[in-house]
C-alpha atoms as a PDB file:
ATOM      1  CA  UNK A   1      -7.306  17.698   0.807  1.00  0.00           C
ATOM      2  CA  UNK A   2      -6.860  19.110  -2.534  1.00  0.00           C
ATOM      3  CA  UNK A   3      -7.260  16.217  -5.586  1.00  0.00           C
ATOM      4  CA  UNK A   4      -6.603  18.861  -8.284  1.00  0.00           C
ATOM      5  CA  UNK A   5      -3.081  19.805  -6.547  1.00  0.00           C
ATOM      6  CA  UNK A   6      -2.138  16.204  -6.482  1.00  0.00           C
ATOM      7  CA  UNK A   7      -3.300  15.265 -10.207  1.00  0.00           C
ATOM      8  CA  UNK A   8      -0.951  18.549 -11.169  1.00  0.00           C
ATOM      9  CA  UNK A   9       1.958  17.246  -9.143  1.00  0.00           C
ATOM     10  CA  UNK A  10       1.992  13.628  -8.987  1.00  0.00           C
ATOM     11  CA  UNK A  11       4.283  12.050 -12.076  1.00  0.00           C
ATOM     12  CA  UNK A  12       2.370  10.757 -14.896  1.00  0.00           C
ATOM     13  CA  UNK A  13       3.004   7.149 -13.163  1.00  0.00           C
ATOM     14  CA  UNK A  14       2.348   8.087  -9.468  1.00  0.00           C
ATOM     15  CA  UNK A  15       4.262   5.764  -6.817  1.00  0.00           C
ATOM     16  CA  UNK A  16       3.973   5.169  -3.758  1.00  0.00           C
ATOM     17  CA  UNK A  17       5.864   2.932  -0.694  1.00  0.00           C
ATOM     18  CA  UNK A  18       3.810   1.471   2.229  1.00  0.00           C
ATOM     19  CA  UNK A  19       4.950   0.915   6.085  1.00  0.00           C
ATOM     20  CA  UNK A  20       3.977  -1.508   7.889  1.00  0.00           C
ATOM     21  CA  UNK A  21       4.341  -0.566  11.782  1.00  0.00           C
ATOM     22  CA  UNK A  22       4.071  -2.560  14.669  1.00  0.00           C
ATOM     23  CA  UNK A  23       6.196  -5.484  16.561  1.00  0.00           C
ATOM     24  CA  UNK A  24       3.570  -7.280  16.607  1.00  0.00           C
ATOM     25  CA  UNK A  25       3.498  -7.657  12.767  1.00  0.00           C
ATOM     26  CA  UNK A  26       7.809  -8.716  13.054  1.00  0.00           C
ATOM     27  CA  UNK A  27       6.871 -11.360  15.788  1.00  0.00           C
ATOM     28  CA  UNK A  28       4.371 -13.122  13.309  1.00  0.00           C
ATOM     29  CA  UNK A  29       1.795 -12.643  16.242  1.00  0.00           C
ATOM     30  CA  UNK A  30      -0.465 -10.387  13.774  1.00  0.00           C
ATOM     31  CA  UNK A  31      -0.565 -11.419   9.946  1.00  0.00           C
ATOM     32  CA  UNK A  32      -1.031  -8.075   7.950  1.00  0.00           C
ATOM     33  CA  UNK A  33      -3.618  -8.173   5.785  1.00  0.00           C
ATOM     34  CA  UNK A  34      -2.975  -4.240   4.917  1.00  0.00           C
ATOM     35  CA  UNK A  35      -0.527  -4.633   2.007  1.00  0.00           C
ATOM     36  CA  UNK A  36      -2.801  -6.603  -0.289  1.00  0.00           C
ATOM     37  CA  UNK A  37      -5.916  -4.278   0.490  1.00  0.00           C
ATOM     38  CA  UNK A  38      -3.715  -1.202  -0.173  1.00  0.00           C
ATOM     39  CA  UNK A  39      -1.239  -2.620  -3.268  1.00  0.00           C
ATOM     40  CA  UNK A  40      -4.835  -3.238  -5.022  1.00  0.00           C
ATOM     41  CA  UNK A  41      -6.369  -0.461  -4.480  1.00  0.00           C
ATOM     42  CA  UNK A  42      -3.374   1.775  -5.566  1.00  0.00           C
ATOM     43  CA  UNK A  43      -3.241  -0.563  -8.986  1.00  0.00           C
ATOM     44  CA  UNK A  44      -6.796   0.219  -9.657  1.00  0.00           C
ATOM     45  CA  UNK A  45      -5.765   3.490  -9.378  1.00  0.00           C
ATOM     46  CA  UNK A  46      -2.735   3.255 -11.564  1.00  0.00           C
ATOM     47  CA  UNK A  47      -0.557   4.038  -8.837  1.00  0.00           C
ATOM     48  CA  UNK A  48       2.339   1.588  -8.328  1.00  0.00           C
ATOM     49  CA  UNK A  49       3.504   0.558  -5.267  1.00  0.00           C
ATOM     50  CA  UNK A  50       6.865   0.640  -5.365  1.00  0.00           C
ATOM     51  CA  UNK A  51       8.185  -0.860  -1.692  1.00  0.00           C
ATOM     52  CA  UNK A  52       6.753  -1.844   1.484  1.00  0.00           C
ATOM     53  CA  UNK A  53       8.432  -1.965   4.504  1.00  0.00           C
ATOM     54  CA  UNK A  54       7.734  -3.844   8.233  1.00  0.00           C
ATOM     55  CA  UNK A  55       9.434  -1.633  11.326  1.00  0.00           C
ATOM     56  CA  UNK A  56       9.268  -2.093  14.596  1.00  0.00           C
ATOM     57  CA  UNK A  57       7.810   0.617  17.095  1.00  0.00           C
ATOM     58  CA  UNK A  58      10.989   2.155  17.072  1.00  0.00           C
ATOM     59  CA  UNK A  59      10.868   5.779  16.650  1.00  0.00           C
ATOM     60  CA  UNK A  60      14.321   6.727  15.261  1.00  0.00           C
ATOM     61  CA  UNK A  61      13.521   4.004  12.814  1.00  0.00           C
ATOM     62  CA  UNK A  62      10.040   4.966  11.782  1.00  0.00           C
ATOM     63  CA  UNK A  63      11.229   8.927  11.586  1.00  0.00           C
ATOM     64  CA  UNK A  64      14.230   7.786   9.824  1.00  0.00           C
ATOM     65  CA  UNK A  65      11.804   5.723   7.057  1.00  0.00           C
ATOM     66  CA  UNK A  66       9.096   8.204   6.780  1.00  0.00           C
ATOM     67  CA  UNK A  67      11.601  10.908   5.423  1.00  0.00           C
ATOM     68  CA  UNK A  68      13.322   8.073   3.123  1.00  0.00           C
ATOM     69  CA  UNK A  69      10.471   7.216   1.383  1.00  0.00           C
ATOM     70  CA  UNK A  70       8.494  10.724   1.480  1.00  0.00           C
ATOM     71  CA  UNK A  71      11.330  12.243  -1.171  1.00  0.00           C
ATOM     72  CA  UNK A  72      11.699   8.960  -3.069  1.00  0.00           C
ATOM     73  CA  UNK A  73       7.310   8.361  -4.011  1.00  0.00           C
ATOM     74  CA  UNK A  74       4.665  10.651  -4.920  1.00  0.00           C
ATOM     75  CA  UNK A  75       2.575   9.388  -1.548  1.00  0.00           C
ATOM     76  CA  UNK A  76       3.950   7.317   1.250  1.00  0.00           C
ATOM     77  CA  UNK A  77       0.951   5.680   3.354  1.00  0.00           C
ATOM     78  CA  UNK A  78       1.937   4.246   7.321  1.00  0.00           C
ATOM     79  CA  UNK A  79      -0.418   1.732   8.847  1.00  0.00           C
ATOM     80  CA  UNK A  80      -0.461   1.054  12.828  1.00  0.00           C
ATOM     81  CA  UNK A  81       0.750   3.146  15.437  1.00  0.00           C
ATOM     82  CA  UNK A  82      -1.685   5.333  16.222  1.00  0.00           C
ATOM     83  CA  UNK A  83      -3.967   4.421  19.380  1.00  0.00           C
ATOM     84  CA  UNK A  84      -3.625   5.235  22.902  1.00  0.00           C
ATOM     85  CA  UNK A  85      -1.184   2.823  24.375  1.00  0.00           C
ATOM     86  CA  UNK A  86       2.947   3.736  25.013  1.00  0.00           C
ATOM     87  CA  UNK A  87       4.136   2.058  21.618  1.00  0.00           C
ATOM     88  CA  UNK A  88       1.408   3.777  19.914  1.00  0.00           C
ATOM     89  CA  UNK A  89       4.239   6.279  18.939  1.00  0.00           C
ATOM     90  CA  UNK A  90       3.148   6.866  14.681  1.00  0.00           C
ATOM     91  CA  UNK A  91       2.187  11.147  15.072  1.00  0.00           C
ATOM     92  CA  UNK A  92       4.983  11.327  17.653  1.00  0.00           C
ATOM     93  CA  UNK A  93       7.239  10.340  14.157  1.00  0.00           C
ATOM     94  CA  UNK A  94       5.490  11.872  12.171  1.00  0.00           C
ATOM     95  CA  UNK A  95       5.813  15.152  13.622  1.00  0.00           C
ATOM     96  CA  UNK A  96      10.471  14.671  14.244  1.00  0.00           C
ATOM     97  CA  UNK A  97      10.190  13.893  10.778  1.00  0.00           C
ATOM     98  CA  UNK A  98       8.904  16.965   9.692  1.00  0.00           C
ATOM     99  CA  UNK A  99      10.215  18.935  12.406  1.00  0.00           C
ATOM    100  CA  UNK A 100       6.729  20.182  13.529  1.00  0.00           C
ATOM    101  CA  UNK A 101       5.268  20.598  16.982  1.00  0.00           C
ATOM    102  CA  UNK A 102       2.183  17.527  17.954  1.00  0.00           C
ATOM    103  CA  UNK A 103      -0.465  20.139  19.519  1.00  0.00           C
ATOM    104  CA  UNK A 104      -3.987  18.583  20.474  1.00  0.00           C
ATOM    105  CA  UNK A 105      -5.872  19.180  17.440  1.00  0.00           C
ATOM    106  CA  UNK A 106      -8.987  21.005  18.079  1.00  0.00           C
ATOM    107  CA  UNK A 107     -11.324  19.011  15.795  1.00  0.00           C
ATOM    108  CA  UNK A 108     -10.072  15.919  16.391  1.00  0.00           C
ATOM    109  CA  UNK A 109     -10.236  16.770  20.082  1.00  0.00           C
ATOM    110  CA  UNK A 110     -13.899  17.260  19.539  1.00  0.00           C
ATOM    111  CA  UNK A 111     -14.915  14.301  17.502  1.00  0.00           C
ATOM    112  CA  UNK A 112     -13.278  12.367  20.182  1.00  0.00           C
ATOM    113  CA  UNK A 113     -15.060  13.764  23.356  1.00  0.00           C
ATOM    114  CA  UNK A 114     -18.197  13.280  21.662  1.00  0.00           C
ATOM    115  CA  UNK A 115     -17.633   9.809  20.631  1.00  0.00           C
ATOM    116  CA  UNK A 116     -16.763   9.123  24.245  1.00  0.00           C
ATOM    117  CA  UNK A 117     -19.521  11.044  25.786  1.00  0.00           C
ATOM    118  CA  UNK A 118     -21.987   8.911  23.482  1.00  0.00           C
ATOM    119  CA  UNK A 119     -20.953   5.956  24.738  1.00  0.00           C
ATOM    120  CA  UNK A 120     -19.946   6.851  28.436  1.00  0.00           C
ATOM    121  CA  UNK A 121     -16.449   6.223  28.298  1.00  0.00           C
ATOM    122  CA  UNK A 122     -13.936   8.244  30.756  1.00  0.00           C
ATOM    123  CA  UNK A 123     -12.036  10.469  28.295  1.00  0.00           C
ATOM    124  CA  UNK A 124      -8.421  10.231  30.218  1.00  0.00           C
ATOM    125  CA  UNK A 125      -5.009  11.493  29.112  1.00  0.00           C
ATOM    126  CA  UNK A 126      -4.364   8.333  27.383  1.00  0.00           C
ATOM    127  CA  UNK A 127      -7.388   7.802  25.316  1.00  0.00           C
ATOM    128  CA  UNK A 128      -7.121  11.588  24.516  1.00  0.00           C
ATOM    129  CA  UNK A 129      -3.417  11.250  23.091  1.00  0.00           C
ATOM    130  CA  UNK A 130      -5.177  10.717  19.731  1.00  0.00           C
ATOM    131  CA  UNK A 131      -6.421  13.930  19.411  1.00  0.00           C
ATOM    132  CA  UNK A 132      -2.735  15.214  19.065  1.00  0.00           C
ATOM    133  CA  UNK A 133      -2.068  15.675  15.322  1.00  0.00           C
ATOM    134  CA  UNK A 134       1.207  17.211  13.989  1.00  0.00           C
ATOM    135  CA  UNK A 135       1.220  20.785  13.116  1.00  0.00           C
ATOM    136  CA  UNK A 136      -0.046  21.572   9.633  1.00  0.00           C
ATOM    137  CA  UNK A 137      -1.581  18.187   8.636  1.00  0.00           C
ATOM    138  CA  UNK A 138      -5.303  17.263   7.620  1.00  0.00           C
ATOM    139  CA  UNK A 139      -7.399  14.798   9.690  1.00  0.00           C
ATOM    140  CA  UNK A 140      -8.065  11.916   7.732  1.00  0.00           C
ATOM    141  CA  UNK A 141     -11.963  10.731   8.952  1.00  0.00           C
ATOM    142  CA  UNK A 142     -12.728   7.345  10.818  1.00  0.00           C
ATOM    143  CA  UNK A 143     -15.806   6.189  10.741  1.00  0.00           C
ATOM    144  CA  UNK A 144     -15.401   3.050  12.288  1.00  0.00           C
ATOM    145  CA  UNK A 145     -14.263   4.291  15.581  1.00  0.00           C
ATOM    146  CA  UNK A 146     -13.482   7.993  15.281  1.00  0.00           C
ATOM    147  CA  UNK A 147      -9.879   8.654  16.386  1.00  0.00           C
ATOM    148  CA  UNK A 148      -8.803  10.275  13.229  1.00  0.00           C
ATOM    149  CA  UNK A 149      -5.545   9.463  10.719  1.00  0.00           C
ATOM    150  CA  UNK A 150      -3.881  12.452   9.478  1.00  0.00           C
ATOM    151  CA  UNK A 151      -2.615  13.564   6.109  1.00  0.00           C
ATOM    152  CA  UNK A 152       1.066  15.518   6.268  1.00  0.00           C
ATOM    153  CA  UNK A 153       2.428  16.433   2.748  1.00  0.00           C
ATOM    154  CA  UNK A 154       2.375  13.365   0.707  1.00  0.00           C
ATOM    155  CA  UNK A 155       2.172  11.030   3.842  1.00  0.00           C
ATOM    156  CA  UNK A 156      -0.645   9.286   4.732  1.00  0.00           C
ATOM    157  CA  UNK A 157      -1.330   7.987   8.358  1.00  0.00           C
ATOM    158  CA  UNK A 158      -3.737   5.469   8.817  1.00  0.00           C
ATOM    159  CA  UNK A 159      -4.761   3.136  11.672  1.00  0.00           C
ATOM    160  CA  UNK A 160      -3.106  -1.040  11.420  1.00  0.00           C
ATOM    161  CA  UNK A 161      -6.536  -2.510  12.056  1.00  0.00           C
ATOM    162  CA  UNK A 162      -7.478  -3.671   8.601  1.00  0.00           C
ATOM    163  CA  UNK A 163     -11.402  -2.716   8.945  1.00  0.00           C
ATOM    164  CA  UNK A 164     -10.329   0.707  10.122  1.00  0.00           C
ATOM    165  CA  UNK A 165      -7.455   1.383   7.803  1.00  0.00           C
ATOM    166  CA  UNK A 166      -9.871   0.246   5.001  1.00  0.00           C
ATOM    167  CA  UNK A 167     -12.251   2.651   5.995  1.00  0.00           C
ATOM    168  CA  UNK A 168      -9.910   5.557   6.317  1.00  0.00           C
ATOM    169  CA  UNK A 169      -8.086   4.769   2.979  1.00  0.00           C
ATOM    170  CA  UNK A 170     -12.362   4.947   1.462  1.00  0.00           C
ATOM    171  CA  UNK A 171     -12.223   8.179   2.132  1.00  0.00           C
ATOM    172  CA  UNK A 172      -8.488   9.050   1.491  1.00  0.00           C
ATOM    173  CA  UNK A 173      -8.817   7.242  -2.261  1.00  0.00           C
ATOM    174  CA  UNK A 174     -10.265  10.070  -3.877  1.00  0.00           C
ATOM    175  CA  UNK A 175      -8.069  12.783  -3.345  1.00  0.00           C
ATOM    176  CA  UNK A 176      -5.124  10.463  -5.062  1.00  0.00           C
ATOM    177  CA  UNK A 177      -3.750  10.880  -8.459  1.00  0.00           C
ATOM    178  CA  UNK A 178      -5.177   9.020 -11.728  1.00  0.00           C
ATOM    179  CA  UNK A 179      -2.023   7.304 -13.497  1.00  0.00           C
ATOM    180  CA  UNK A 180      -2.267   4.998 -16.320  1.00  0.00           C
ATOM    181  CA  UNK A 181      -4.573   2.109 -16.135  1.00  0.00           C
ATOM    182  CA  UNK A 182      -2.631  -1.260 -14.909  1.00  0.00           C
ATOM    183  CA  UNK A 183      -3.308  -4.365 -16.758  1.00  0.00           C
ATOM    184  CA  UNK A 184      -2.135  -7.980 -16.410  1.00  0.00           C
ATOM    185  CA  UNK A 185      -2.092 -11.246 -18.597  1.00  0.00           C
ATOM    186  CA  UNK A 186      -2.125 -14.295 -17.323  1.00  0.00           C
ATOM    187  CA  UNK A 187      -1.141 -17.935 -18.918  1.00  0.00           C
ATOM    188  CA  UNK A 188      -1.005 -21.141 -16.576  1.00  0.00           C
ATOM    189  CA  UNK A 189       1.308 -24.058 -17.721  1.00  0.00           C
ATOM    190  CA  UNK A 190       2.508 -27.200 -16.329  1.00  0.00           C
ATOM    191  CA  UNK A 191       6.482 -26.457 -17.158  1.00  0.00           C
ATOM    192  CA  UNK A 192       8.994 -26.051 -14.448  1.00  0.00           C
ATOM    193  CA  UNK A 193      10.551 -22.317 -13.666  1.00  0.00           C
ATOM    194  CA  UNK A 194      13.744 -23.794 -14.626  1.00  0.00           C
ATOM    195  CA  UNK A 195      13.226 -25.021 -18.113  1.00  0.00           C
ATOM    196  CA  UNK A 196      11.944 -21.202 -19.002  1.00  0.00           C
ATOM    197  CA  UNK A 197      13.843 -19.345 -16.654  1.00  0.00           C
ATOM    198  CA  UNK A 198      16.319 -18.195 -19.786  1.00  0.00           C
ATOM    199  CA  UNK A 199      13.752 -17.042 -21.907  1.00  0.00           C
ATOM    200  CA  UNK A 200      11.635 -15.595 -19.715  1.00  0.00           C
ATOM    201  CA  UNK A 201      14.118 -13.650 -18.992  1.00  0.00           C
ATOM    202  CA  UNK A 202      15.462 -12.842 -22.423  1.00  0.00           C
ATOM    203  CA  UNK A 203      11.756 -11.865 -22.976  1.00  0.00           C
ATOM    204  CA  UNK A 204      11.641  -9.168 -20.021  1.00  0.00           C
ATOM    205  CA  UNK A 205      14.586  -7.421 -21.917  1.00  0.00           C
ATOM    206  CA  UNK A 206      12.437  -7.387 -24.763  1.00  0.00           C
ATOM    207  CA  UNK A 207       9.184  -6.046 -23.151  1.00  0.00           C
ATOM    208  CA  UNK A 208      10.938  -4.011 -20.647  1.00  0.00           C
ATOM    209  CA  UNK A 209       8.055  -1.537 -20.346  1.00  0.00           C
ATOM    210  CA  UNK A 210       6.392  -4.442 -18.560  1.00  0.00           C
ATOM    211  CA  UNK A 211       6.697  -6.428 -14.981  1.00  0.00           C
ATOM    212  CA  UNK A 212       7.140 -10.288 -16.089  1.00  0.00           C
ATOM    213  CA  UNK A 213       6.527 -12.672 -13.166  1.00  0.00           C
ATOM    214  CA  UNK A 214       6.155 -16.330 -12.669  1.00  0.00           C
ATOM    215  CA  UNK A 215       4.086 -17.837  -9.392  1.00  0.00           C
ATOM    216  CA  UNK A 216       4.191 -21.665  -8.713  1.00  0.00           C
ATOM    217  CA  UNK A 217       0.560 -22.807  -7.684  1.00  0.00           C
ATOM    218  CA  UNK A 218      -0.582 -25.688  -6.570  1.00  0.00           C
ATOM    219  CA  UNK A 219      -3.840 -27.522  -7.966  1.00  0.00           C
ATOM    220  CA  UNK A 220      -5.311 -30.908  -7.529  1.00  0.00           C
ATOM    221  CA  UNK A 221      -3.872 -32.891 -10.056  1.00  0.00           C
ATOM    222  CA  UNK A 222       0.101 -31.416  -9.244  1.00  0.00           C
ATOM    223  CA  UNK A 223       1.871 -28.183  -9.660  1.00  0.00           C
ATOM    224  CA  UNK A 224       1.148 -25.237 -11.859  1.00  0.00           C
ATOM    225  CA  UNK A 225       2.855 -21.929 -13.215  1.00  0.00           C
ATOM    226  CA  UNK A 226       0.995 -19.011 -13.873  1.00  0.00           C
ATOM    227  CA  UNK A 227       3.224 -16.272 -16.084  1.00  0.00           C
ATOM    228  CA  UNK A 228       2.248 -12.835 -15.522  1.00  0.00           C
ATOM    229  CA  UNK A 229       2.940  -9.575 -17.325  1.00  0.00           C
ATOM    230  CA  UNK A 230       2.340  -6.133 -16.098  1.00  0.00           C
ATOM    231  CA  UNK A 231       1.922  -2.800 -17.341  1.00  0.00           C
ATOM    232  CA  UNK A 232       0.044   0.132 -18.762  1.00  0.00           C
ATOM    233  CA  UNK A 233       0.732  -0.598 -22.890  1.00  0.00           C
ATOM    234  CA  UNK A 234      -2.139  -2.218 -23.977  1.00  0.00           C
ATOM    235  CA  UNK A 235      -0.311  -3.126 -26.986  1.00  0.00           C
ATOM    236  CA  UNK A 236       2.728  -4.681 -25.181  1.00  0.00           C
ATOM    237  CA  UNK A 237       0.449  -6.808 -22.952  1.00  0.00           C
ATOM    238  CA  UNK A 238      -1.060  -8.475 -25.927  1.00  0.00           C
ATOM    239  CA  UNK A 239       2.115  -8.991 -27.188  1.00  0.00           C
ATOM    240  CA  UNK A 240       3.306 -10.690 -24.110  1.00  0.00           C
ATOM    241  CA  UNK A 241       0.387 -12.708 -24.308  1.00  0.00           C
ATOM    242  CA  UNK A 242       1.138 -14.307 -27.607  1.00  0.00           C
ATOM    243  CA  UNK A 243       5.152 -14.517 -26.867  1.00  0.00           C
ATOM    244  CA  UNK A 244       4.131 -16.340 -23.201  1.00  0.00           C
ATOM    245  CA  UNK A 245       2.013 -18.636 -25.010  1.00  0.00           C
ATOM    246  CA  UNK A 246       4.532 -18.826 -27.751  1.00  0.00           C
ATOM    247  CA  UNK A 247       7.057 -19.800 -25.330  1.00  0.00           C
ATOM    248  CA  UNK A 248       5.170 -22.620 -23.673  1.00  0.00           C
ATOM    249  CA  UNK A 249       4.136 -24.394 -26.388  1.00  0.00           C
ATOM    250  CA  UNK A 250       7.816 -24.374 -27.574  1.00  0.00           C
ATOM    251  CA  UNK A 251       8.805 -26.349 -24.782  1.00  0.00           C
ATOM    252  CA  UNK A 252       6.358 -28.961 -25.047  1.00  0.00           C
ATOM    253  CA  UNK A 253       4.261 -27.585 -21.704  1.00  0.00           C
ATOM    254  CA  UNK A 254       0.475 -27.280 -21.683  1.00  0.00           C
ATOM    255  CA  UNK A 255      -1.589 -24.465 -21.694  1.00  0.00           C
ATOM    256  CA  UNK A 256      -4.793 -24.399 -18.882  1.00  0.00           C
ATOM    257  CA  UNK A 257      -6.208 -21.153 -19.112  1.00  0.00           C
ATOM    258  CA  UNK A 258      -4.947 -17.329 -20.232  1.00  0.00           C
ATOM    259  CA  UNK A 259      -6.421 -14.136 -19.401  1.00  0.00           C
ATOM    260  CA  UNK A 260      -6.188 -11.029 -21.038  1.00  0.00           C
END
């Protein structure tokens, strides 16, 4: 992996899209946990995740959605889909996608026969279909249990269990792009969306360099709204800052707390 190619490449702003594989994920039977781990991580980076997307094990689909997204972001990054079992399909769509053969890979191969050796586990055909990595891409390490993720272009493949994918994306974070810092204020009020809804909208026009959000909560003593604003201008976010604040206070609500 080459950081210094991607820093030269990647937009000032670099984006990226997540996808979320697995029917398991669709049928609510697993809650994903990936999105928030990965979405943070990115924004630390000052990378902005632009889309996310749950699909099914459906290869057409996932081929079909890896080369959407792969044109449209500077990285794309796939969870799930890439274990031994029949709907464990991920490098299999990886590989149409890019039109590339899925050879065993010979490293891969080898970190796997060792792992299994170590541990005196029969290394059949199935547990073996891990070592096949499409033509051309990098191994991406796993530490937690060794069957490897893979790097192809600007796509990352990484495994759906969140304490594997977390350690794969460790060592996959560093070869990323540095945008512009992301920062965030925060004010909480008491008002309804609807009695700001206008001019918090009228106030997005006006700081449209910045994401303006607003999140119900709930609290002990009743319901709360937190306003949010988004961005990389230093400048506008203290600006939207004062103007949120502003706005409350004009119509009557109660301020609990702001960050900046």
């Amino acid at each position: 992996m080459n950081p210094s190619k991607d820093a030269e490449t990647a937009q000032i702003a670099p984006t990226a899209a997540l996808i979320l594989i697995g029917n398991e994920i669709l049928s609510g039977r697993t809650q994903d946990k990936n999105l928030a781990f990965i979405g943070s991580r990115l924004a630390a980076r000052g990378i902005v995740l632009r889309e996310a997307r749950v699909i099914a094990d459906s290869p057409d689909v996932i081929s079909a959605t890896i080369n959407t997204l792969r044109t449209q972001y500077t990285y794309v990054f796939t969870t799930g889909g890439i274990g031994p079992t029949h709907d464990d399909v991920t490098a299999d769509c990886v590989a149409q996608a890019f039109g590339v053969e899925l050879p065993v890979h010979a490293e891969a191969e080898r970190r796997l026969l060792e792992y299994f050796r170590g541990r005196g586990v029969e290394p059949n055909a199935d547990r073996m279909r891990m070592a096949r990595i499409p033509q051309g891409a990098e191994l991406v390490d796993n530490p937690v249990s060794i069957a490897p993720g893979f790097r192809m272009e600007n796509v990352f493949v990484m495994a759906g269990v969140p304490r594997i994918m977390q350690a794969m994306f460790d060592n996959i974070e560093p070869t990323l792009a540095v945008g512009p810092s992301i920062g965030s204020v925060s004010v909480v009020c008491d008002l309804p969306e609807g009695d700001f809804a206008g001019d918090l909208r009228a106030l997005q026009e006006t700081l449209s360099e910045l994401d303006l959000g607003s999140y119900p909560i709930s609290v002990e003593n009743g319901a709360r709204v937190v306003l949010v604003a988004r961005g990389t201008d230093v400048v506008k976010l203290t600006q939207a800052s004062d103007q949120l604040q502003a706005l409350v206070r004009r119509l009557g609500g109660t301020i609990y707390g702001d960050e900046r």
